[in-house]
PDB file of N, CA and C in Angstrom:
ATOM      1  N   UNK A   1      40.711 -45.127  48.722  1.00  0.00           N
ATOM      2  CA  UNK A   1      40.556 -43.697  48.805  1.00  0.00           C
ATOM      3  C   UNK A   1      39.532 -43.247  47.768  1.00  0.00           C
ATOM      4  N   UNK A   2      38.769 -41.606  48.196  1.00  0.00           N
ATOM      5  CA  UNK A   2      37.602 -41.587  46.941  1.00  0.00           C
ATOM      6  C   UNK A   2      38.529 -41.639  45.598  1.00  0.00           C
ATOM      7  N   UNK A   3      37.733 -41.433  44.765  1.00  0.00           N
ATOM      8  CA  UNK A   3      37.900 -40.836  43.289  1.00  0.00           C
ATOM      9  C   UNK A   3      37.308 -39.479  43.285  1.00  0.00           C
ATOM     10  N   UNK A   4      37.266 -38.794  42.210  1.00  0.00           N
ATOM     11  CA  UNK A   4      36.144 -37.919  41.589  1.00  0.00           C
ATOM     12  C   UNK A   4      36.505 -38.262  39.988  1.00  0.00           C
ATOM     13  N   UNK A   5      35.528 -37.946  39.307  1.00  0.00           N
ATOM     14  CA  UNK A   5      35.636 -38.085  38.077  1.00  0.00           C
ATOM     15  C   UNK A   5      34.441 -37.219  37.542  1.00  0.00           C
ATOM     16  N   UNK A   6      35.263 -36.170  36.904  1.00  0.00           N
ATOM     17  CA  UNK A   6      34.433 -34.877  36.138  1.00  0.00           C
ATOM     18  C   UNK A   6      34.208 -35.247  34.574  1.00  0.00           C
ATOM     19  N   UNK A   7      32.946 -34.665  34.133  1.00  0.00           N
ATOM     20  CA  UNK A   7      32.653 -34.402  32.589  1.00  0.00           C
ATOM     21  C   UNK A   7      32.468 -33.161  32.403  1.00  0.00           C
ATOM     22  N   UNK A   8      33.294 -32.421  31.510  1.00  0.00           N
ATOM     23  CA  UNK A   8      33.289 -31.029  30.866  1.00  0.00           C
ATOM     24  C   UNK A   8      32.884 -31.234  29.469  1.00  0.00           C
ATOM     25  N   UNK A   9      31.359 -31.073  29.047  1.00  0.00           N
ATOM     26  CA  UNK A   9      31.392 -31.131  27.689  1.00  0.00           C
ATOM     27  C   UNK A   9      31.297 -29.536  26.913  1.00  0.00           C
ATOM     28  N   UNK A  10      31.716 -29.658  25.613  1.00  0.00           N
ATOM     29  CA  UNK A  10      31.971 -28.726  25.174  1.00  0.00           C
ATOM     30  C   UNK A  10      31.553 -28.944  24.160  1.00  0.00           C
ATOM     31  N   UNK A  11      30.809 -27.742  23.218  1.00  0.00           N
ATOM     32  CA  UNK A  11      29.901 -28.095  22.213  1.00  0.00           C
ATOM     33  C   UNK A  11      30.965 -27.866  20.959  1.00  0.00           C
ATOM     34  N   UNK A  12      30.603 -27.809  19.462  1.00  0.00           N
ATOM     35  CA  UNK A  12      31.216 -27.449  18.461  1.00  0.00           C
ATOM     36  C   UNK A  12      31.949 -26.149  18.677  1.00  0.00           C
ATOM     37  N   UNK A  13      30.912 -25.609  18.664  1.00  0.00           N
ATOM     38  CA  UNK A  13      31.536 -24.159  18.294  1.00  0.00           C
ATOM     39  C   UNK A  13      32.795 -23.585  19.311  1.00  0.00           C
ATOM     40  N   UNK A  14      31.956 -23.731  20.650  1.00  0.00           N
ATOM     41  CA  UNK A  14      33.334 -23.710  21.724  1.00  0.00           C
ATOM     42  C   UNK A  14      34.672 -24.467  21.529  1.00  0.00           C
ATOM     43  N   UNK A  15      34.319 -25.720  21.158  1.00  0.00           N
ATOM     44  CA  UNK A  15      36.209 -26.712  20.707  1.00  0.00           C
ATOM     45  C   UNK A  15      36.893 -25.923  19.483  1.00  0.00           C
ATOM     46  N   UNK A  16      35.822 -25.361  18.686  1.00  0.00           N
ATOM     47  CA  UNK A  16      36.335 -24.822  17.436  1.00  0.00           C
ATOM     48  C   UNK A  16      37.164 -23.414  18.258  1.00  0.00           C
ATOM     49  N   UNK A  17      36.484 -22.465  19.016  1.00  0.00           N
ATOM     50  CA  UNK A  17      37.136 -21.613  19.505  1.00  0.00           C
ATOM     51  C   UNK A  17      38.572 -21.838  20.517  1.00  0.00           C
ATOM     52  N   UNK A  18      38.550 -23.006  21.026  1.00  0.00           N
ATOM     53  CA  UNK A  18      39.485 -23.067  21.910  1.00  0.00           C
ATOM     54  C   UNK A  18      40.657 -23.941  20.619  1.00  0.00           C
ATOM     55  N   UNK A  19      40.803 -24.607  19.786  1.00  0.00           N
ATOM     56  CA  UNK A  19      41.173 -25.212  18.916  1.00  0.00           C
ATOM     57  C   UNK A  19      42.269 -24.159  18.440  1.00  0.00           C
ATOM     58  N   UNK A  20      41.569 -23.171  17.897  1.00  0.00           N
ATOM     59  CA  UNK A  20      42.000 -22.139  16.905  1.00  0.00           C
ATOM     60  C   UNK A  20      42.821 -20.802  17.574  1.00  0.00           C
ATOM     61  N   UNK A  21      42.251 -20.651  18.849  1.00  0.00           N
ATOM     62  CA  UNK A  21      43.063 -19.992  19.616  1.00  0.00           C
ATOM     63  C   UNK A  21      44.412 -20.967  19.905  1.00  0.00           C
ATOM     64  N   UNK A  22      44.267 -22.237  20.102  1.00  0.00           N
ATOM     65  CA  UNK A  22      45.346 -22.640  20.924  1.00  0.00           C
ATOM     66  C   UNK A  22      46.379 -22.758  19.466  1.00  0.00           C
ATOM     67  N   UNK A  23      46.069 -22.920  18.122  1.00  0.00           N
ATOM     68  CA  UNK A  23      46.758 -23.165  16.599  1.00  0.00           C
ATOM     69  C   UNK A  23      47.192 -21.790  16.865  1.00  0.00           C
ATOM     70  N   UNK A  24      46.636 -20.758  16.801  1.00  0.00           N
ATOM     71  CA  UNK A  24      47.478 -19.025  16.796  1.00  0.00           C
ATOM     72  C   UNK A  24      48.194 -18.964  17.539  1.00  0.00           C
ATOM     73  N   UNK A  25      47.964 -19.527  19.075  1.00  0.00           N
ATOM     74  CA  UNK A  25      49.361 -19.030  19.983  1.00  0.00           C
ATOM     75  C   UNK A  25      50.533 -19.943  20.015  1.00  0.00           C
ATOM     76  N   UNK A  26      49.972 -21.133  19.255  1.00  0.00           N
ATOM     77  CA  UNK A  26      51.424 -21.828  18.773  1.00  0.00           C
ATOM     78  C   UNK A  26      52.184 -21.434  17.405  1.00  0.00           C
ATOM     79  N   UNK A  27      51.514 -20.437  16.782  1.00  0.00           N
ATOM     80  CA  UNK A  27      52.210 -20.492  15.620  1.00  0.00           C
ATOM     81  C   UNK A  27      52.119 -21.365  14.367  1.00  0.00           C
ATOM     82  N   UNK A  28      50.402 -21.913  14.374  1.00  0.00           N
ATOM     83  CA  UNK A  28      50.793 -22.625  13.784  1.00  0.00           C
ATOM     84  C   UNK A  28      49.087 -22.533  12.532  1.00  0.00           C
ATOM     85  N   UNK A  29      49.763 -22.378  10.919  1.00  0.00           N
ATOM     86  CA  UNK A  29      48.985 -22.004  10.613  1.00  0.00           C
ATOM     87  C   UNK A  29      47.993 -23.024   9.814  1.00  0.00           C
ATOM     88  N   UNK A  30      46.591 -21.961  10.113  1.00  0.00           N
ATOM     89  CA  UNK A  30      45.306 -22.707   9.864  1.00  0.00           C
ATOM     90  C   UNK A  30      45.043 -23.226   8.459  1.00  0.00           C
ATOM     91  N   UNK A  31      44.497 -23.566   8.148  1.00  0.00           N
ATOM     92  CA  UNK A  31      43.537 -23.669   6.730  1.00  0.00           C
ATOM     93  C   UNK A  31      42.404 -22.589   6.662  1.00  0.00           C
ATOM     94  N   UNK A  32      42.253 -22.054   5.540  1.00  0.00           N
ATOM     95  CA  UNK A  32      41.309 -21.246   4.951  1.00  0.00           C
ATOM     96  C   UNK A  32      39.709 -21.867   4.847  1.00  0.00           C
ATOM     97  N   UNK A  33      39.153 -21.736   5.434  1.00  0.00           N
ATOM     98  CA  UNK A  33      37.707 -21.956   5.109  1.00  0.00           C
ATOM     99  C   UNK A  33      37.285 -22.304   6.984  1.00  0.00           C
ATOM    100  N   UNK A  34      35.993 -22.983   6.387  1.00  0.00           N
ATOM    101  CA  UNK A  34      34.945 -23.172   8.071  1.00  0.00           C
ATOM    102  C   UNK A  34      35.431 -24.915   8.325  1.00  0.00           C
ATOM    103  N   UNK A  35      35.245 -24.693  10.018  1.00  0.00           N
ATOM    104  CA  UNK A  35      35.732 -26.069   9.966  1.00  0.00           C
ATOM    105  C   UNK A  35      34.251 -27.114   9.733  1.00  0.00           C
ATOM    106  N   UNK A  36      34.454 -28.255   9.295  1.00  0.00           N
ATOM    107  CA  UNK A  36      33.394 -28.938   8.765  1.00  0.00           C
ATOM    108  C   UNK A  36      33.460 -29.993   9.946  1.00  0.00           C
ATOM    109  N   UNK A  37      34.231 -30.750  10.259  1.00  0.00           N
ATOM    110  CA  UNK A  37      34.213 -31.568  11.262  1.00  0.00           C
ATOM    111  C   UNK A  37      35.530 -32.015  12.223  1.00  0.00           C
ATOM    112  N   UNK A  38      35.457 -33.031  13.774  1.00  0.00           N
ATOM    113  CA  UNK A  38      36.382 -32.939  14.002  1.00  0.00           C
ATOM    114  C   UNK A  38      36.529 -34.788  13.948  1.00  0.00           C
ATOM    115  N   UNK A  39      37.666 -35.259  13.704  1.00  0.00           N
ATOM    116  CA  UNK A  39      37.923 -36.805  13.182  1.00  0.00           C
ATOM    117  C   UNK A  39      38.773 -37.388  14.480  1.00  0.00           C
ATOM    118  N   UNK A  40      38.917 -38.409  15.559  1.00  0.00           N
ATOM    119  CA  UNK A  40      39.228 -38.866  16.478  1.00  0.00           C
ATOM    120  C   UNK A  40      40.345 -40.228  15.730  1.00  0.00           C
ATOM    121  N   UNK A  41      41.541 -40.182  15.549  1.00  0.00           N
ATOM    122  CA  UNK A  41      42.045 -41.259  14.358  1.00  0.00           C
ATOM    123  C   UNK A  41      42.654 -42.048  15.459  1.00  0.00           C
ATOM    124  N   UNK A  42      42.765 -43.236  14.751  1.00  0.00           N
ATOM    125  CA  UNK A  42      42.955 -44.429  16.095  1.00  0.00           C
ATOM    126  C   UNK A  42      44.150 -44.328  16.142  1.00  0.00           C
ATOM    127  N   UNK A  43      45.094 -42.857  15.469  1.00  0.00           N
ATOM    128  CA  UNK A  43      46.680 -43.100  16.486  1.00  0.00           C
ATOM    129  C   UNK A  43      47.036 -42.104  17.098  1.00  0.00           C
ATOM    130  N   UNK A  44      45.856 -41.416  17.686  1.00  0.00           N
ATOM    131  CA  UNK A  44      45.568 -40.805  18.858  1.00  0.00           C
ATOM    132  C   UNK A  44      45.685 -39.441  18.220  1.00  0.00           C
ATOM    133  N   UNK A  45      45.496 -39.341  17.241  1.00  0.00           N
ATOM    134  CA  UNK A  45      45.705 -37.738  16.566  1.00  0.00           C
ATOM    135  C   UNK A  45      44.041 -37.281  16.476  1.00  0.00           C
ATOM    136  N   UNK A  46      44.046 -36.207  16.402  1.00  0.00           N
ATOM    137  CA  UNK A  46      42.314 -35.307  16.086  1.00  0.00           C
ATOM    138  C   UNK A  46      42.790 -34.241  14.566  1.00  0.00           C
ATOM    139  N   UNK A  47      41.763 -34.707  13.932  1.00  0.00           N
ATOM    140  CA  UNK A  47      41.768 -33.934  12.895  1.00  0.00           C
ATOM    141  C   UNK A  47      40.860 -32.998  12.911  1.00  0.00           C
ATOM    142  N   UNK A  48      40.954 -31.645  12.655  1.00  0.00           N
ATOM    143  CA  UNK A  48      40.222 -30.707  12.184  1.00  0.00           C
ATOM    144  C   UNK A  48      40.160 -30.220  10.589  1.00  0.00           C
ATOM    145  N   UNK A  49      39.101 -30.853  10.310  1.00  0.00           N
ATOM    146  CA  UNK A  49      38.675 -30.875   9.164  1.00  0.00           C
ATOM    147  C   UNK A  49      38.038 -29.558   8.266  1.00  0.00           C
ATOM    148  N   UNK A  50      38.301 -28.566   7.166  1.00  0.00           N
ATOM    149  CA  UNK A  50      37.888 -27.314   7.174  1.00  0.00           C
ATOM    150  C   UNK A  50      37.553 -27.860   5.606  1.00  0.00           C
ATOM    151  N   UNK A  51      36.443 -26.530   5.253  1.00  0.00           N
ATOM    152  CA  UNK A  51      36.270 -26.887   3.495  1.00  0.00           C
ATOM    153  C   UNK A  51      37.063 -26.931   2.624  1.00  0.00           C
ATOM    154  N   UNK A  52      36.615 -27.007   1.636  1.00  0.00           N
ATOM    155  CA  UNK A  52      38.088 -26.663   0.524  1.00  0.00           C
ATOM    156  C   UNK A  52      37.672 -25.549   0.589  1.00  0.00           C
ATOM    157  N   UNK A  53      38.401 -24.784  -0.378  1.00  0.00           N
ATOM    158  CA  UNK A  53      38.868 -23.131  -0.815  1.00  0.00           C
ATOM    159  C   UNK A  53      38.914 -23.377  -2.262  1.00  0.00           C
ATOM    160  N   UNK A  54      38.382 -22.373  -2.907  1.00  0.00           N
ATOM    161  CA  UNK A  54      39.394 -22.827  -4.343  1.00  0.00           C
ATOM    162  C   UNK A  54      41.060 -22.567  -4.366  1.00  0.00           C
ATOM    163  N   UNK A  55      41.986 -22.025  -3.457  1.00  0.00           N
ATOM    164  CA  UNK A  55      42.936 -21.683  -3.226  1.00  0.00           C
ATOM    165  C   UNK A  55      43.922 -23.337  -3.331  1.00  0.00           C
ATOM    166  N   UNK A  56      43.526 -24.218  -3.527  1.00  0.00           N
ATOM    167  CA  UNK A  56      43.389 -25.924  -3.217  1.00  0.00           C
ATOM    168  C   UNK A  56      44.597 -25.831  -1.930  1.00  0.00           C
ATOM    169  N   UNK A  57      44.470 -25.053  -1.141  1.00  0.00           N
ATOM    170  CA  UNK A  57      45.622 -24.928   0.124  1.00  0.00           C
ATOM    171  C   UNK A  57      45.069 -26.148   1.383  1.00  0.00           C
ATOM    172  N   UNK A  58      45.926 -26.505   1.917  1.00  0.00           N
ATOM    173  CA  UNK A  58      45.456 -27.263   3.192  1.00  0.00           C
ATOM    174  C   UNK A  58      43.929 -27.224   3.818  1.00  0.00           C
ATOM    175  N   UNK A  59      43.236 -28.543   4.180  1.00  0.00           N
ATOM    176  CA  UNK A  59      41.716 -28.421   4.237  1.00  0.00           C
ATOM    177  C   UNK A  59      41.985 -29.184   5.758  1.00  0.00           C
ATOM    178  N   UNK A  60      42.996 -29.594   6.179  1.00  0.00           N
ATOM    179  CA  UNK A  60      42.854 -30.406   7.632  1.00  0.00           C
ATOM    180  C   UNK A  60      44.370 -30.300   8.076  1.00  0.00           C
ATOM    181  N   UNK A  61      44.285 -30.041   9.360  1.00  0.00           N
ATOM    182  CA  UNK A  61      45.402 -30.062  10.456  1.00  0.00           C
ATOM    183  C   UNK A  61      45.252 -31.419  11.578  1.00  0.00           C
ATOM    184  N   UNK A  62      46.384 -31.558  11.876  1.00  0.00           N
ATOM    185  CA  UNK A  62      45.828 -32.623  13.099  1.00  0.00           C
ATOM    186  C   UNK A  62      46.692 -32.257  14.303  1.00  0.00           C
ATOM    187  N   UNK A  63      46.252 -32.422  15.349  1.00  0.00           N
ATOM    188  CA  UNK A  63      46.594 -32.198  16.395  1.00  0.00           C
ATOM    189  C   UNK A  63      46.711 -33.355  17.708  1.00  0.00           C
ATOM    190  N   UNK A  64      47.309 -33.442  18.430  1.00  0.00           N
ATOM    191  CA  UNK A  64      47.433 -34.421  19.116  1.00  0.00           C
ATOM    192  C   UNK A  64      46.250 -34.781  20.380  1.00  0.00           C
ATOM    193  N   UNK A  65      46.272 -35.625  20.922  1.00  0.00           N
ATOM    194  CA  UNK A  65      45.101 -35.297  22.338  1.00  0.00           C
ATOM    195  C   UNK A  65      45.938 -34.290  23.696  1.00  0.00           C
ATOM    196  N   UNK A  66      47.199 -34.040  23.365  1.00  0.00           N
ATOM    197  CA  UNK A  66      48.006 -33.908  24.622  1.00  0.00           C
ATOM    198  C   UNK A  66      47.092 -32.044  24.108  1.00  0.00           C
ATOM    199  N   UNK A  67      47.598 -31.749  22.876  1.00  0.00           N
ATOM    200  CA  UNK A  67      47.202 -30.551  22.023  1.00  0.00           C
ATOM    201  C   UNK A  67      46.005 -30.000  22.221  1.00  0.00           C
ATOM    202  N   UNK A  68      45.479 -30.741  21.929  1.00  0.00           N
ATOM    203  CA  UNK A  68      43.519 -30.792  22.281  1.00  0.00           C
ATOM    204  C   UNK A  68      43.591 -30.519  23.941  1.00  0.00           C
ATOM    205  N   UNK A  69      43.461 -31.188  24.306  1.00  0.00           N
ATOM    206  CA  UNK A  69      43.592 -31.256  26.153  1.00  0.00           C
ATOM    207  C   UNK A  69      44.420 -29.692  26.050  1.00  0.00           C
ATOM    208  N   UNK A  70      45.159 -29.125  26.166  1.00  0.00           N
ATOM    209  CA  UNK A  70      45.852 -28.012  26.549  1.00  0.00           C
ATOM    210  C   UNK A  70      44.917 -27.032  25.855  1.00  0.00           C
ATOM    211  N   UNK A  71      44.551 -26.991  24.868  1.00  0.00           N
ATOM    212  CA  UNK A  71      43.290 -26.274  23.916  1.00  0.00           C
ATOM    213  C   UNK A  71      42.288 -26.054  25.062  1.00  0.00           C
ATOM    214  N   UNK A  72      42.107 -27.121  25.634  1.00  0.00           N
ATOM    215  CA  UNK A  72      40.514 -27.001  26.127  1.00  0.00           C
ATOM    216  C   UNK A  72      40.701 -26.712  28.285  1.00  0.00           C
ATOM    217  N   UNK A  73      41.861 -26.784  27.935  1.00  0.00           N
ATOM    218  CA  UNK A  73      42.339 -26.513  29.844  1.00  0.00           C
ATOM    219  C   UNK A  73      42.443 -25.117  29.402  1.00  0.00           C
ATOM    220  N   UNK A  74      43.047 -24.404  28.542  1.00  0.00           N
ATOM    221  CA  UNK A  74      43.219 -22.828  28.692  1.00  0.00           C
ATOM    222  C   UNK A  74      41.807 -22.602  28.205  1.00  0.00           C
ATOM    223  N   UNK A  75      40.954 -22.928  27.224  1.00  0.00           N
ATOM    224  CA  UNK A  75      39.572 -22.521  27.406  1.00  0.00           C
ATOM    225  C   UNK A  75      38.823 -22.462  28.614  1.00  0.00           C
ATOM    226  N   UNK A  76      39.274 -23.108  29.518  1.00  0.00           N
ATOM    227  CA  UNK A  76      38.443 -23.175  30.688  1.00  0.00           C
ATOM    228  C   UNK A  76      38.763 -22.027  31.684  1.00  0.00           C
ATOM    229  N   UNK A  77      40.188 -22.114  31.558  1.00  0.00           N
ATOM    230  CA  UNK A  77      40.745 -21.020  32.810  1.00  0.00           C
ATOM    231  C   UNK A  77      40.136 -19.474  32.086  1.00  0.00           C
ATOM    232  N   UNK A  78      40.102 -19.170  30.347  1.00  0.00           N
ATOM    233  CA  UNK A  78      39.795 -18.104  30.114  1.00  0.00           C
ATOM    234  C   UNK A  78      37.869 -17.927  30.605  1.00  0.00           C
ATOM    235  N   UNK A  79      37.411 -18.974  31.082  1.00  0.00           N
ATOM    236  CA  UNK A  79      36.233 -19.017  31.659  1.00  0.00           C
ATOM    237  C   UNK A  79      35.859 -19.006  33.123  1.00  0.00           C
ATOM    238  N   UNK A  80      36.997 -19.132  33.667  1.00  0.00           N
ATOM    239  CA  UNK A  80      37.155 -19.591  35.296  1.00  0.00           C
ATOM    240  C   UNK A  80      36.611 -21.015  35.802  1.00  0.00           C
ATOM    241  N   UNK A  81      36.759 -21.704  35.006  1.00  0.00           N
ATOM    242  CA  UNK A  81      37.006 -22.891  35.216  1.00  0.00           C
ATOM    243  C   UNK A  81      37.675 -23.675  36.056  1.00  0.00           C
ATOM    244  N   UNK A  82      37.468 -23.772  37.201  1.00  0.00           N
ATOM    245  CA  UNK A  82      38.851 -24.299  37.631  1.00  0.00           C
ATOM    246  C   UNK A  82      39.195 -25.949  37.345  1.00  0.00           C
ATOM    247  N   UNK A  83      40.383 -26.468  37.003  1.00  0.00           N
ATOM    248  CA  UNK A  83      41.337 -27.754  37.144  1.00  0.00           C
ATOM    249  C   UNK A  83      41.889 -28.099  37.475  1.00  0.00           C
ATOM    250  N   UNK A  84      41.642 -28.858  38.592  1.00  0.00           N
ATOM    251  CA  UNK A  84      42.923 -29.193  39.379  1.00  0.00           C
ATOM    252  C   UNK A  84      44.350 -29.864  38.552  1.00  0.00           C
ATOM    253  N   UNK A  85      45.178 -28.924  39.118  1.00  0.00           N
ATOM    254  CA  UNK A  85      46.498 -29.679  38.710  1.00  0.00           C
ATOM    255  C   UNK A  85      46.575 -31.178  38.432  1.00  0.00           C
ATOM    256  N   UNK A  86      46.608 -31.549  39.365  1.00  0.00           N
ATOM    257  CA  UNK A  86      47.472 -33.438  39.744  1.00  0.00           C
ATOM    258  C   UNK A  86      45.826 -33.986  39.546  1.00  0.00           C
ATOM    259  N   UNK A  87      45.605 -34.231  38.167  1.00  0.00           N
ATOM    260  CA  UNK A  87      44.763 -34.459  37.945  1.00  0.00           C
ATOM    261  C   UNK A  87      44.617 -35.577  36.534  1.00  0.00           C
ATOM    262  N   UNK A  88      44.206 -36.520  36.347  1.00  0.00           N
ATOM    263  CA  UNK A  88      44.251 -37.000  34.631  1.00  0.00           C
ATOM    264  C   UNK A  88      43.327 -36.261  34.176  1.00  0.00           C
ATOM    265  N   UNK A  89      43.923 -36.085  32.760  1.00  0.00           N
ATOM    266  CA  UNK A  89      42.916 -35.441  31.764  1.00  0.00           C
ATOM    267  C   UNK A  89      42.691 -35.807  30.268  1.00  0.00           C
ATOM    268  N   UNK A  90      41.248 -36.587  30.103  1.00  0.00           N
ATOM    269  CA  UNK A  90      41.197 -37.104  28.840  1.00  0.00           C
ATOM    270  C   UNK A  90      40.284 -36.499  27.637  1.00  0.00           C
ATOM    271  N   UNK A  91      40.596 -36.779  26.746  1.00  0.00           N
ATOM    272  CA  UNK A  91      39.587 -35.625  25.663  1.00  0.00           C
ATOM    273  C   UNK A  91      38.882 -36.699  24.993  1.00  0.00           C
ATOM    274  N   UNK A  92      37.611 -37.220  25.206  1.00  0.00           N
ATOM    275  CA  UNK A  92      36.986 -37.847  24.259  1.00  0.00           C
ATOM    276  C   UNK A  92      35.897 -36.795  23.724  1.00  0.00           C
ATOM    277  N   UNK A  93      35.600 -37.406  21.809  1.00  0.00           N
ATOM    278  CA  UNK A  93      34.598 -37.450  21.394  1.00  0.00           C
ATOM    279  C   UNK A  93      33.168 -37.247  22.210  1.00  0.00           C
ATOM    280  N   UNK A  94      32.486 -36.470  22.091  1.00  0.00           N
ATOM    281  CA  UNK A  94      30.514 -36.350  22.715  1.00  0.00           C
ATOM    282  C   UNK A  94      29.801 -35.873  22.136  1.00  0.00           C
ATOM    283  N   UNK A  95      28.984 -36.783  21.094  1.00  0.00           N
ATOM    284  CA  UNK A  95      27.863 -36.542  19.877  1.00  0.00           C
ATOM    285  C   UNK A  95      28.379 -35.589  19.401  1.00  0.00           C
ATOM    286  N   UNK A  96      28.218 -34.025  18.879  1.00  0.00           N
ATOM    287  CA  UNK A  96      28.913 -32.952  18.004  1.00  0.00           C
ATOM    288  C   UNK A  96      30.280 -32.430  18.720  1.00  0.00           C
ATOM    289  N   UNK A  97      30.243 -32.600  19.803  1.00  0.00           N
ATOM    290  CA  UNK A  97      31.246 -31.871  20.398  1.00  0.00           C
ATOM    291  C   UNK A  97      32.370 -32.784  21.106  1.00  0.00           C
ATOM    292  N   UNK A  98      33.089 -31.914  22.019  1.00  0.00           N
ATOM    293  CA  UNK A  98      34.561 -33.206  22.630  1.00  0.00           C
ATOM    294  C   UNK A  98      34.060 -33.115  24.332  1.00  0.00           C
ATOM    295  N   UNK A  99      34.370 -33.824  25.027  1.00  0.00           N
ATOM    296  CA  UNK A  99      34.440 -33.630  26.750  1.00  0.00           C
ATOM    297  C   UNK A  99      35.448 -33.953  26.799  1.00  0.00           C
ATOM    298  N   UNK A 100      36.156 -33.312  27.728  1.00  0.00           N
ATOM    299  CA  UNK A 100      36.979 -33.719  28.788  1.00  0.00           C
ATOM    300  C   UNK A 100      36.750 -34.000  30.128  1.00  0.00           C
ATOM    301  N   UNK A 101      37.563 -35.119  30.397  1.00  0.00           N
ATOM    302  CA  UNK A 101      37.336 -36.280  31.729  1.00  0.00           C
ATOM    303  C   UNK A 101      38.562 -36.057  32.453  1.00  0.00           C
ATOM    304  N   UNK A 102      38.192 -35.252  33.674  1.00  0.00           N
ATOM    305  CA  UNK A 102      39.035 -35.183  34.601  1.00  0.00           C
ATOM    306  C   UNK A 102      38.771 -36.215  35.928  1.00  0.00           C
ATOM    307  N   UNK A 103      40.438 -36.416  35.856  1.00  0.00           N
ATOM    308  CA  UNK A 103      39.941 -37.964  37.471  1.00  0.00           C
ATOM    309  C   UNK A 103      41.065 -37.354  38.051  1.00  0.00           C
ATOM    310  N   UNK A 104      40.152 -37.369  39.703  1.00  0.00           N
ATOM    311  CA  UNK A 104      41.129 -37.103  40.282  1.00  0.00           C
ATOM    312  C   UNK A 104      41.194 -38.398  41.320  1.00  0.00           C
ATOM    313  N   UNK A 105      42.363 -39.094  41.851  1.00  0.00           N
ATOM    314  CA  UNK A 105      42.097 -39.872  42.774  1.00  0.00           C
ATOM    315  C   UNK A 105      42.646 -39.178  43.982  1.00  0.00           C
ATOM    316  N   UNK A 106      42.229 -39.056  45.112  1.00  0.00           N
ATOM    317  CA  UNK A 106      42.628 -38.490  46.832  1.00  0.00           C
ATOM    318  C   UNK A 106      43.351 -39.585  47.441  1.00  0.00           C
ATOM    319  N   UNK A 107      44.411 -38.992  47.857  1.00  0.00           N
ATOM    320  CA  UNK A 107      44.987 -39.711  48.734  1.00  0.00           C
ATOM    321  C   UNK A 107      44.850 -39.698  50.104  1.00  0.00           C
ATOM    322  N   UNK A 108      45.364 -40.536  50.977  1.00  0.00           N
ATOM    323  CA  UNK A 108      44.973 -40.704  52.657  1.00  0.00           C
ATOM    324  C   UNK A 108      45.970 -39.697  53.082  1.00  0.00           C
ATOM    325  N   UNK A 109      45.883 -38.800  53.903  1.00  0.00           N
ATOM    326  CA  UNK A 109      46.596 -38.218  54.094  1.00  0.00           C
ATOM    327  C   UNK A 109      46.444 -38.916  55.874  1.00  0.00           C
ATOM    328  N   UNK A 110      48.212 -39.070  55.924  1.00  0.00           N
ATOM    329  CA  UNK A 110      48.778 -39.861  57.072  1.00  0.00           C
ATOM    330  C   UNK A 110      48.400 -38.923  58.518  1.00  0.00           C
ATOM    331  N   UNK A 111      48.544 -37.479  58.547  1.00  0.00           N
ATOM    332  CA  UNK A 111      48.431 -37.036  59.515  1.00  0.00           C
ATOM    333  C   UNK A 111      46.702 -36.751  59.971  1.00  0.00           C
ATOM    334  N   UNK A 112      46.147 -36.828  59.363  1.00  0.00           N
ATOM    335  CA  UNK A 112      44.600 -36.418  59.520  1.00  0.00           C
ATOM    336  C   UNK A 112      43.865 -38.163  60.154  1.00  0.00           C
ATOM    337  N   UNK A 113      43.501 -37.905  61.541  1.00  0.00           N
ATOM    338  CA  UNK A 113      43.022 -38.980  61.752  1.00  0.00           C
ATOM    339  C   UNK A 113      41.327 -39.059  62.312  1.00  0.00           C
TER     340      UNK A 113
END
């Protein structure tokens, strides 16, 4: 049966916006300063990395890929984006920014001949 397999890349500033929206509507609070970078850690966590402060308060949060991925699916719909549901969805790393990789595989549908 086909595949499809989508690339949504998304630059800095946009992951930073969808990031930070998705940290506020969870409740969950930021670090003080600009974010400086984002870190991909090999146990599947993403760090968002922010300056120091002299405040010496929290400079990095981490977030999961499930986290990230939900970050960047409601960024899309607030764009009209559409995503299909029954769909995989992966968040890699892309030079400054993140993509997400949507696969969809189609099934045969029995009655259509």
């Amino acid at each position: 049966m086909p595949k499809e397999l989508r690339k949504l890349v998304f630059t800095r500033d946009e992951f930073q916006a969808a990031a930070v929206a998705y940290c506020y509507r969870e409740g969950m609070k930021l670090p003080k300063g600009i974010l400086n970078s984002v870190t991909f850690d090999a146990d599947e966590k993403i760090s968002l990395n922010f300056s120091a402060l002299a405040d010496g308060g929290p400079t990095r949060i981490r977030l999961t890929r499930d986290q990230i991925a939900a970050a960047i699916i409601r960024y899309c719909r607030s764009l009209r984006i559409p995503i299909p549901r029954l769909s995989q969805k992966i968040v890699n790393p892309d030079g400054d920014g993140i993509a997400l990789l949507i696969n969809v595989q189609y099934e045969k549908n029995a009655s259509a001949a």
